[in-house]
C-alpha atoms as a PDB file:
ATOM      1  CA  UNK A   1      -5.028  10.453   0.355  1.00  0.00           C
ATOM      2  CA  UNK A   2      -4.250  11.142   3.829  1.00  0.00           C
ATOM      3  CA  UNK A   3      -0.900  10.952   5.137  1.00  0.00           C
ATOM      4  CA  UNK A   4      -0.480   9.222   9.260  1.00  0.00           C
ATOM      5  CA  UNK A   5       2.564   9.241  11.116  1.00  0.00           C
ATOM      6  CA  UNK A   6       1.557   6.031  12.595  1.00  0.00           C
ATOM      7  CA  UNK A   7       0.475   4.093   9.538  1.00  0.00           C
ATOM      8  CA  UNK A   8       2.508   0.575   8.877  1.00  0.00           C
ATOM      9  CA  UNK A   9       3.126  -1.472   5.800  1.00  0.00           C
ATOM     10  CA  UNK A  10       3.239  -4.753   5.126  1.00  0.00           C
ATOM     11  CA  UNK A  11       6.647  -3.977   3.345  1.00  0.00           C
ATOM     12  CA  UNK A  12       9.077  -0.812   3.537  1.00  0.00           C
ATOM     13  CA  UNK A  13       8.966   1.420   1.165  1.00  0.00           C
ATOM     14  CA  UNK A  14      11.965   0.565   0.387  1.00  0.00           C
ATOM     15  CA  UNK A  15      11.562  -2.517  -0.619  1.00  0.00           C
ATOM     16  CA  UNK A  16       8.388  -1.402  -2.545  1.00  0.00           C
ATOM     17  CA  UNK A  17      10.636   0.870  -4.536  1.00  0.00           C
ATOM     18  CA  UNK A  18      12.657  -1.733  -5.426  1.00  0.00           C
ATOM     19  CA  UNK A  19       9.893  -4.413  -6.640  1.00  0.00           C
ATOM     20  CA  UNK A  20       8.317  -1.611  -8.815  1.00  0.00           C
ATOM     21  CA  UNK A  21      11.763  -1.147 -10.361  1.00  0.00           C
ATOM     22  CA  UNK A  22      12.018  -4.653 -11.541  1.00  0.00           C
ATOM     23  CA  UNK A  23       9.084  -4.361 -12.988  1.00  0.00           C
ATOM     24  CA  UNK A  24       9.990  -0.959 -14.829  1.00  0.00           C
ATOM     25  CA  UNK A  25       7.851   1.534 -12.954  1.00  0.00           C
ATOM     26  CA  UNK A  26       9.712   4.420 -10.944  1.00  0.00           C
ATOM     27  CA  UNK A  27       8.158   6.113  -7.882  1.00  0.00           C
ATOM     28  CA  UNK A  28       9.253   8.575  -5.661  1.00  0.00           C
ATOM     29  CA  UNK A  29       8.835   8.055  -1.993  1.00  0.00           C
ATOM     30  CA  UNK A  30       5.705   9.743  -1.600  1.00  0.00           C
ATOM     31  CA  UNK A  31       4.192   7.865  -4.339  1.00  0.00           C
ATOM     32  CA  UNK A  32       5.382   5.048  -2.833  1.00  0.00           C
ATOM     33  CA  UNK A  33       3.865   5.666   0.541  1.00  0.00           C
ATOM     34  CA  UNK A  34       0.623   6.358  -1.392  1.00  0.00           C
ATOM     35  CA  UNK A  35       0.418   3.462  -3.061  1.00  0.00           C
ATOM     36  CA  UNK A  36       0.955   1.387  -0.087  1.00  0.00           C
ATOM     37  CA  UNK A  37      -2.276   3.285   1.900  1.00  0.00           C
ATOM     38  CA  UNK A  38      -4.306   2.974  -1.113  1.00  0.00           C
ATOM     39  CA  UNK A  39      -3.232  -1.397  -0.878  1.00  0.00           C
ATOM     40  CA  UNK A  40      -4.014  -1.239   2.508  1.00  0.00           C
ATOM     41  CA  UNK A  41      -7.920   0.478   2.217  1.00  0.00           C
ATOM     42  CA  UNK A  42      -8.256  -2.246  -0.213  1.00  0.00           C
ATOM     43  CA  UNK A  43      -7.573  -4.932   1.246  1.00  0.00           C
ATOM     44  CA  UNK A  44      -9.283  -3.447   4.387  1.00  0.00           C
ATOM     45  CA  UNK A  45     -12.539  -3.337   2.209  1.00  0.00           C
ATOM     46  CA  UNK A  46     -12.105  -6.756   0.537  1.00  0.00           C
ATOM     47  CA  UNK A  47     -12.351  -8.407   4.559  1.00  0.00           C
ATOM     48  CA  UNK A  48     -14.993  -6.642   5.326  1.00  0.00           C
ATOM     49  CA  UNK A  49     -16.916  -7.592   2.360  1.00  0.00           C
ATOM     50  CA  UNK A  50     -16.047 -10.893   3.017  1.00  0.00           C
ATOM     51  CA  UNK A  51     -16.893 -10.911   7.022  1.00  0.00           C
ATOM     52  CA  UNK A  52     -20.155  -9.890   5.875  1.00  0.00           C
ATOM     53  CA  UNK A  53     -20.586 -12.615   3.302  1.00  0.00           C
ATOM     54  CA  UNK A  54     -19.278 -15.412   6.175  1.00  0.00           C
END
């Protein structure tokens, strides 16, 4: 997965960290970070799919 500079989440990955603690999984930061881009293509795909369907 590539890595931007200027990429953005939804949530920190802070706060990321700390919801995947509560539910008993621990991530580093990077893993964190790649989680959240790999969230983001998905959802990305799921509009477009939709926007085509519409």
């Amino acid at each position: 997965m590539s890595k931007t500079k200027d990429f953005k989440h939804i949530i920190s990955i802070d706060e990321a960290m700390e919801i995947f603690k509560r539910n008993g999984l621990i991530f580093n930061r990077d893993q964190v970070r790649e989680i959240l881009e790999f969230m983001d293509k998905i959802a990305k795909l799921v509009v477009e799919e939709y926007v085509k369907r519409v």
